[in-house]
PDB file of N, CA and C in Angstrom:
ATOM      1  N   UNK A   1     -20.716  27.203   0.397  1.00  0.00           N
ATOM      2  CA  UNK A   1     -20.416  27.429   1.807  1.00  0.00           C
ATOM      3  C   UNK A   1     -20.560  28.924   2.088  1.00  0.00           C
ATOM      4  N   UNK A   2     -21.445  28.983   3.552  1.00  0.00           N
ATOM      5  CA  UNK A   2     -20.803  30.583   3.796  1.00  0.00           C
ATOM      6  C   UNK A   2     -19.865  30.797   4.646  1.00  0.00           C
ATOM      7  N   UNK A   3     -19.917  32.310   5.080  1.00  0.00           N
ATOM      8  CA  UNK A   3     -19.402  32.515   6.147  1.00  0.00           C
ATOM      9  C   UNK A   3     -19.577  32.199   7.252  1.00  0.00           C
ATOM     10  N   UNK A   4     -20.379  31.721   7.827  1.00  0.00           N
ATOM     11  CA  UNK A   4     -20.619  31.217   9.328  1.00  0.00           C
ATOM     12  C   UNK A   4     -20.464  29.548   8.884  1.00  0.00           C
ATOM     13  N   UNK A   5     -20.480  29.210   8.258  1.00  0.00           N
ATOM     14  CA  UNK A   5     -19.857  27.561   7.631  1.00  0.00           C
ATOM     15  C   UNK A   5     -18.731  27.576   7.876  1.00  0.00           C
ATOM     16  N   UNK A   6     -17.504  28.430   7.406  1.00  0.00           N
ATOM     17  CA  UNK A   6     -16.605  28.466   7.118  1.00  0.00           C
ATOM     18  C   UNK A   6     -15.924  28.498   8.864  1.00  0.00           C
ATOM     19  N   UNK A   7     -16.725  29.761   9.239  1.00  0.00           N
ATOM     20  CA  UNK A   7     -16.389  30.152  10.871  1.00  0.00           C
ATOM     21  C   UNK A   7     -16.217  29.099  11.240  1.00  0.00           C
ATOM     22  N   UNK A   8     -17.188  28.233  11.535  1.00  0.00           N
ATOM     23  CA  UNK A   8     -17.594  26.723  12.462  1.00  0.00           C
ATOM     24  C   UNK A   8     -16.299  26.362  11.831  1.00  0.00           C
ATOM     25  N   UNK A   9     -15.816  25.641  10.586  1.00  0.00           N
ATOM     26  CA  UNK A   9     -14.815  25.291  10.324  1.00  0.00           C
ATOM     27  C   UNK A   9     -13.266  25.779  10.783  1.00  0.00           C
ATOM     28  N   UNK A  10     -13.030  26.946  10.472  1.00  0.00           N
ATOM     29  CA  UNK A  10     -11.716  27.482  11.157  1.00  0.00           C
ATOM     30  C   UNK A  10     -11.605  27.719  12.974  1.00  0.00           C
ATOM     31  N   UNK A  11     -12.714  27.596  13.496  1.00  0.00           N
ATOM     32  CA  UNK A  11     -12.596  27.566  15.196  1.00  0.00           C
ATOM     33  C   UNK A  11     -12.642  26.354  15.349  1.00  0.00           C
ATOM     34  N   UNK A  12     -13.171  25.079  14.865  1.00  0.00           N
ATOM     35  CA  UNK A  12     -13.027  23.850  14.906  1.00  0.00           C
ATOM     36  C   UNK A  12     -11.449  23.389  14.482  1.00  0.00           C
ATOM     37  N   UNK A  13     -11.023  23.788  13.320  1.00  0.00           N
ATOM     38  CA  UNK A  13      -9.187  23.360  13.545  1.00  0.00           C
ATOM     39  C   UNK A  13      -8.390  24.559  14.140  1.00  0.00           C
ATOM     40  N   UNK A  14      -9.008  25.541  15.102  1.00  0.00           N
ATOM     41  CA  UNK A  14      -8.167  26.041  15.866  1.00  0.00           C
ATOM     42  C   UNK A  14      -8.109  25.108  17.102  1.00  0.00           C
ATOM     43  N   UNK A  15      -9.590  24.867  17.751  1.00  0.00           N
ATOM     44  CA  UNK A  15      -9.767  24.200  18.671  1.00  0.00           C
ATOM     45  C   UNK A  15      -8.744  22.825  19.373  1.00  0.00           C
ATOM     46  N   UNK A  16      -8.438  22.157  17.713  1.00  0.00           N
ATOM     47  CA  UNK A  16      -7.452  20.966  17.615  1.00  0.00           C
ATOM     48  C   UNK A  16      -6.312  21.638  17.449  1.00  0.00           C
ATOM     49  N   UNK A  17      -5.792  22.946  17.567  1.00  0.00           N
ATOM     50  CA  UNK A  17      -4.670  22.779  17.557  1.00  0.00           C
ATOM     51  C   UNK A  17      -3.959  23.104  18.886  1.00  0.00           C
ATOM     52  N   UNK A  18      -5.146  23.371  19.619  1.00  0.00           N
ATOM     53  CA  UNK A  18      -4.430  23.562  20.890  1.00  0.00           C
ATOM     54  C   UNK A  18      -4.423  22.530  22.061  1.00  0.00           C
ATOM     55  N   UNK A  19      -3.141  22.522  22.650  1.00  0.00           N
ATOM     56  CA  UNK A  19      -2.605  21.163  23.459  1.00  0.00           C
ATOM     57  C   UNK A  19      -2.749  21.729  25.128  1.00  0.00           C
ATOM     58  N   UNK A  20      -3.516  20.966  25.844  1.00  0.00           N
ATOM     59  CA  UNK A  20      -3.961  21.019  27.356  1.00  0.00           C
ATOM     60  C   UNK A  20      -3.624  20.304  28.090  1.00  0.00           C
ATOM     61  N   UNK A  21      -2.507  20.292  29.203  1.00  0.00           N
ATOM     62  CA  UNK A  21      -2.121  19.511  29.974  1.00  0.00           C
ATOM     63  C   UNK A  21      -2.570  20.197  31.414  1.00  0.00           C
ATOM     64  N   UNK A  22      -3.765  18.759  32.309  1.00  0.00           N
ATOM     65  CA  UNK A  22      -3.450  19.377  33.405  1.00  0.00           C
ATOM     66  C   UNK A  22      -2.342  18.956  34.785  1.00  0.00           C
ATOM     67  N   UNK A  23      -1.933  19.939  35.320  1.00  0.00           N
ATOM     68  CA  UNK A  23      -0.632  19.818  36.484  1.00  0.00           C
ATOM     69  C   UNK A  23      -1.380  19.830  37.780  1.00  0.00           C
ATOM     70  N   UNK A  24      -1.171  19.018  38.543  1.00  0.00           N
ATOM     71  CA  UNK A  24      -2.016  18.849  40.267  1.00  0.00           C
ATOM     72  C   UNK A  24      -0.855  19.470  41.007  1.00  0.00           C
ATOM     73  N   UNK A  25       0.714  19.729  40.331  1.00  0.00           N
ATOM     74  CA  UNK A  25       0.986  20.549  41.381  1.00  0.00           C
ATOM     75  C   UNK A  25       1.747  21.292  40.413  1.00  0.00           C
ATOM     76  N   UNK A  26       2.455  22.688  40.897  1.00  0.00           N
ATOM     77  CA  UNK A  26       2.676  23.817  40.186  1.00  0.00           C
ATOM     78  C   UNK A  26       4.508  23.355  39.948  1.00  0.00           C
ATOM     79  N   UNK A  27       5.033  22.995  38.210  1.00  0.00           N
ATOM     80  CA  UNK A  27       6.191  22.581  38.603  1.00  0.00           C
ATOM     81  C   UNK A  27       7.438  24.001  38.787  1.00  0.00           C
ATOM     82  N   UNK A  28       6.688  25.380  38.713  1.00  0.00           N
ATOM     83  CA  UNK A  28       7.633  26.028  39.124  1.00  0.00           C
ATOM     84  C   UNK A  28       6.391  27.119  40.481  1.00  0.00           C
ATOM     85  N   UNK A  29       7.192  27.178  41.296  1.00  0.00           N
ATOM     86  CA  UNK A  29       6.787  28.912  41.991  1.00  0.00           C
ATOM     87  C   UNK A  29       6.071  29.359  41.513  1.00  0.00           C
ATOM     88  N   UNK A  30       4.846  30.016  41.638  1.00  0.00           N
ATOM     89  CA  UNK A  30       4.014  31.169  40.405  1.00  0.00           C
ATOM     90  C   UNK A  30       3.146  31.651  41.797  1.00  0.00           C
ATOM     91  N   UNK A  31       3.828  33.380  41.554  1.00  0.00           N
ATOM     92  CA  UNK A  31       3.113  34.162  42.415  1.00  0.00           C
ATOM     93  C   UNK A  31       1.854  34.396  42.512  1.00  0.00           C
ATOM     94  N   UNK A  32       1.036  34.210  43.643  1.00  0.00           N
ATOM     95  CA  UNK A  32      -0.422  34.420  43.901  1.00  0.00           C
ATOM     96  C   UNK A  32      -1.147  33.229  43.629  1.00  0.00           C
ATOM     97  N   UNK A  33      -0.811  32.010  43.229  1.00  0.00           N
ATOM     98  CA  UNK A  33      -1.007  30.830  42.812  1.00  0.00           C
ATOM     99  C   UNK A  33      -1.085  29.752  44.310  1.00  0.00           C
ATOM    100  N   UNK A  34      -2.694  29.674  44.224  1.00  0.00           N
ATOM    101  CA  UNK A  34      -2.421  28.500  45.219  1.00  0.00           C
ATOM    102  C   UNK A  34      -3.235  26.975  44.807  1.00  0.00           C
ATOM    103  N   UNK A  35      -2.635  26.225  44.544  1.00  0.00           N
ATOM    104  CA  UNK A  35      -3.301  25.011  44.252  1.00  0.00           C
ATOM    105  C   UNK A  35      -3.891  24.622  45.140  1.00  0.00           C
ATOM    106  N   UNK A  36      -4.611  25.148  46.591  1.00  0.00           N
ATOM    107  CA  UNK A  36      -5.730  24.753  46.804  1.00  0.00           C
ATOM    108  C   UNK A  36      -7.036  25.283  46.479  1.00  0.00           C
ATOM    109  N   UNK A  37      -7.497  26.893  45.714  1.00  0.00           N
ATOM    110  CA  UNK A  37      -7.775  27.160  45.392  1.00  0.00           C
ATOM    111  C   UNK A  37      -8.633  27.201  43.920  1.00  0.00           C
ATOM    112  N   UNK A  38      -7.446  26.739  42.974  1.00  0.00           N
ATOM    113  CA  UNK A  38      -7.093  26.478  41.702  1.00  0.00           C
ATOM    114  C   UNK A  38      -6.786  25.477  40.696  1.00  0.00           C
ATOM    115  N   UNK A  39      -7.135  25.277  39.659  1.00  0.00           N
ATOM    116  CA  UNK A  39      -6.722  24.446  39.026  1.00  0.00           C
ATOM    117  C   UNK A  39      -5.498  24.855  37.867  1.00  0.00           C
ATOM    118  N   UNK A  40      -4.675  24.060  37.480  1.00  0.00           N
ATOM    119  CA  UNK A  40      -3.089  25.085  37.024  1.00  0.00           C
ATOM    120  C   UNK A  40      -3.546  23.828  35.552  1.00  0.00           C
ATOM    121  N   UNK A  41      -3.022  24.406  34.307  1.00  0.00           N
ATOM    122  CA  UNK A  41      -2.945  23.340  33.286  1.00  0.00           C
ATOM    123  C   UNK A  41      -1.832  24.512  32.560  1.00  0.00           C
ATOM    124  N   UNK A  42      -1.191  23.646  31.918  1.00  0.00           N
ATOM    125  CA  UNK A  42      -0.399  24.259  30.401  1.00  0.00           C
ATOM    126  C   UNK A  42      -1.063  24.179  29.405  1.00  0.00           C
ATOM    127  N   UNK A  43      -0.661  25.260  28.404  1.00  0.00           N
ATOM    128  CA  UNK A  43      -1.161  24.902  27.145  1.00  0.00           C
ATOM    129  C   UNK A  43      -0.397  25.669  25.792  1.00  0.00           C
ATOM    130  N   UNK A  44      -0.541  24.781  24.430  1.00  0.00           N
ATOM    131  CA  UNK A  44       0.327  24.970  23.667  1.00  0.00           C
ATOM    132  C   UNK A  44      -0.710  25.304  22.442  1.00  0.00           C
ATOM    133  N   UNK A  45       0.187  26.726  21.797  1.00  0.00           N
ATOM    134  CA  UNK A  45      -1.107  26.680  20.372  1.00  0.00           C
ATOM    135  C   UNK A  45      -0.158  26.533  19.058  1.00  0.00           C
ATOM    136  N   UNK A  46      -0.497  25.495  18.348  1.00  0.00           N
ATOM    137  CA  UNK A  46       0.205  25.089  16.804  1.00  0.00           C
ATOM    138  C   UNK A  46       1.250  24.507  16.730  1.00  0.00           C
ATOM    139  N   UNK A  47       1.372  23.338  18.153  1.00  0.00           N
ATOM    140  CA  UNK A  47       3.036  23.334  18.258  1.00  0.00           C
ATOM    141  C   UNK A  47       2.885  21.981  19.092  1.00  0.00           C
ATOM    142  N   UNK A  48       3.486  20.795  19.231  1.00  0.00           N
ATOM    143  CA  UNK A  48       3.251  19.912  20.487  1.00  0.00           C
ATOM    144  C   UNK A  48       4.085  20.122  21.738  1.00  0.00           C
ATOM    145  N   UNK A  49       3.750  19.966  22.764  1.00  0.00           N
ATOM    146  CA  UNK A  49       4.453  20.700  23.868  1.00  0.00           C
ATOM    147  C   UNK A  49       6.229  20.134  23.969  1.00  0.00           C
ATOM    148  N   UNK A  50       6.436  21.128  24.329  1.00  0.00           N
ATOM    149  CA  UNK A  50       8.050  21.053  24.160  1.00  0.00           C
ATOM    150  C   UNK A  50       8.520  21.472  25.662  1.00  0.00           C
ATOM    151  N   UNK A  51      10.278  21.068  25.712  1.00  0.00           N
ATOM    152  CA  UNK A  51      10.757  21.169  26.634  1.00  0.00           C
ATOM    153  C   UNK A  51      11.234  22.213  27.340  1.00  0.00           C
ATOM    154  N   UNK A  52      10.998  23.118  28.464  1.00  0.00           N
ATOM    155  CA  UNK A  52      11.347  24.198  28.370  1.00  0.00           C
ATOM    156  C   UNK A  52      10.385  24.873  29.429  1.00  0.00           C
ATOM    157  N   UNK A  53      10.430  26.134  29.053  1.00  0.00           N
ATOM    158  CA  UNK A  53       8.658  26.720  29.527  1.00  0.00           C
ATOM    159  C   UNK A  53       7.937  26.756  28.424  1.00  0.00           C
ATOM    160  N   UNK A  54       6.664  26.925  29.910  1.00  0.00           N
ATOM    161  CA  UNK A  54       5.275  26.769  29.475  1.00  0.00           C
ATOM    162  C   UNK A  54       4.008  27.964  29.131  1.00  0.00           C
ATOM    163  N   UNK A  55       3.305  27.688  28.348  1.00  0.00           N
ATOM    164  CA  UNK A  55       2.410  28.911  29.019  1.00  0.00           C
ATOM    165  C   UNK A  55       1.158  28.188  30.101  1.00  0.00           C
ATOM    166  N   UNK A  56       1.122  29.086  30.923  1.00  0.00           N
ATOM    167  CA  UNK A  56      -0.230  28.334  32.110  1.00  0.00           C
ATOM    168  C   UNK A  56      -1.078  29.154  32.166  1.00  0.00           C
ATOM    169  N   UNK A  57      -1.897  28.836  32.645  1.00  0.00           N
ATOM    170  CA  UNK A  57      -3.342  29.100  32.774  1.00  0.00           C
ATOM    171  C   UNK A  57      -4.203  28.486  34.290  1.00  0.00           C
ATOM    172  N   UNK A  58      -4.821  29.677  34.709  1.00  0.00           N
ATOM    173  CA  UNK A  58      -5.887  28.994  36.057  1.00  0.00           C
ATOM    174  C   UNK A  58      -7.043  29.194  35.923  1.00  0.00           C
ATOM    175  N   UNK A  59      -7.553  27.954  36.764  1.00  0.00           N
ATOM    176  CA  UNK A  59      -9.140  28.234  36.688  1.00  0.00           C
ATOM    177  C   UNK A  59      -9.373  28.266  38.512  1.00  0.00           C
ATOM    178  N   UNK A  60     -10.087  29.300  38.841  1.00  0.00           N
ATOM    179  CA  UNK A  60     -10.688  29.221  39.994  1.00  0.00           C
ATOM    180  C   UNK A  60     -11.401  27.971  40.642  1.00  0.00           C
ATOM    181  N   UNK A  61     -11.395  26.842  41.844  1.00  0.00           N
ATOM    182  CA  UNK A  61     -12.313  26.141  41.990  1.00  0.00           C
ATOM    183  C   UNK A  61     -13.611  27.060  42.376  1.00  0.00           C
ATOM    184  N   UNK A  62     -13.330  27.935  42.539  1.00  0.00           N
ATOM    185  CA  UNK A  62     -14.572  28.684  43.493  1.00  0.00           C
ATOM    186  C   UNK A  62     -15.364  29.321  42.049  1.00  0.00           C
ATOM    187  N   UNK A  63     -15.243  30.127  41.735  1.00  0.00           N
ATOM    188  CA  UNK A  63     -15.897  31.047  40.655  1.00  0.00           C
ATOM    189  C   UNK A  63     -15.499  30.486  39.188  1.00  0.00           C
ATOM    190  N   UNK A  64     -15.094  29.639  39.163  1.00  0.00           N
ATOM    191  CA  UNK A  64     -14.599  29.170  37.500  1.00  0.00           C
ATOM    192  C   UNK A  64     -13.914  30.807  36.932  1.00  0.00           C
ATOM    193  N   UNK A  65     -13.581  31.620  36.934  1.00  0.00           N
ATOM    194  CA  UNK A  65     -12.182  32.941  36.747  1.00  0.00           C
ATOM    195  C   UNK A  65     -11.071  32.099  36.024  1.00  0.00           C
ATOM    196  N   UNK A  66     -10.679  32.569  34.858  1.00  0.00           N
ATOM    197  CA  UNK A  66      -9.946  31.936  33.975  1.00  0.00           C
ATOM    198  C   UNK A  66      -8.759  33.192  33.835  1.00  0.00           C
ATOM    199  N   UNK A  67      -7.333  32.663  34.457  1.00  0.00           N
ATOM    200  CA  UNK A  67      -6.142  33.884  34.345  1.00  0.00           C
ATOM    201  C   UNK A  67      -5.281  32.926  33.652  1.00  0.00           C
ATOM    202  N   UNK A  68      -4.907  34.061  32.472  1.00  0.00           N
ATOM    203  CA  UNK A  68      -3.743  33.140  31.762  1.00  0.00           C
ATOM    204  C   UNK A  68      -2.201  33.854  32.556  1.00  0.00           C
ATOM    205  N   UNK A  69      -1.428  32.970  33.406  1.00  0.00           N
ATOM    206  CA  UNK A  69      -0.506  33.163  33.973  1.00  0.00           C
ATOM    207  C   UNK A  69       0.820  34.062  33.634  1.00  0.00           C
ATOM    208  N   UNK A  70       0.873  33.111  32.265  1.00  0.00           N
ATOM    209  CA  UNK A  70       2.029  33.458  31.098  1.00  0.00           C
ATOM    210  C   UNK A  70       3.217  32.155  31.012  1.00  0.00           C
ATOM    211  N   UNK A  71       4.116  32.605  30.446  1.00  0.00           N
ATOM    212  CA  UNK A  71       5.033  31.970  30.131  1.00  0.00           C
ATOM    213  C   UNK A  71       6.041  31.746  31.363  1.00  0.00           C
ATOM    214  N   UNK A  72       5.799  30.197  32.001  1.00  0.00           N
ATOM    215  CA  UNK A  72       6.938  30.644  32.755  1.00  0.00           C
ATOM    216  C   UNK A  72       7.957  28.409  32.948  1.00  0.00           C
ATOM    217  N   UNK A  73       8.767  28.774  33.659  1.00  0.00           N
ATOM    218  CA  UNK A  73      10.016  28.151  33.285  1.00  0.00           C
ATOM    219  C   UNK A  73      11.207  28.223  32.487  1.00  0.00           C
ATOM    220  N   UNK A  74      11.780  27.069  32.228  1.00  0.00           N
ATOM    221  CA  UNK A  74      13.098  27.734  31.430  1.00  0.00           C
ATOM    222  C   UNK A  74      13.322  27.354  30.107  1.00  0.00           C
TER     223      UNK A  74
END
């Protein structure tokens, strides 16, 4: 195996370890955030989503612009 074998391999079980939920509406407040605009999803890395806060993430409908929000809830 090489190194770019190996690469493909370790971004492939990073890929699975991360958990994507998408939300059609925003379950807390988040400034500058408008879901008509936007698409809102959570997401979790190495962990299955848990109760609490989240980290979020947007995607622009207009320009596809990818902002990771941060951590928010409780």
């Amino acid at each position: 195996m090489n190194i770019k074998e190996a690469e493909k391999l370790v971004r492939k079980h990073l890929s699975d370890q991360i958990g994507i939920q998408y939300h059609p509406d925003p379950p807390v407040t988040i400034y500058g955030f408008n879901p008509e605009e936007n698409l809102l999803f959570s997401f979790s890395l190495f962990r299955p989503p848990m109760v609490g806060g989240s980290n979020y993430i947007a995607v622009s409908k207009a320009t596809g612009e990818v902002r990771v929000l941060r951590m928010l809830g409780e």
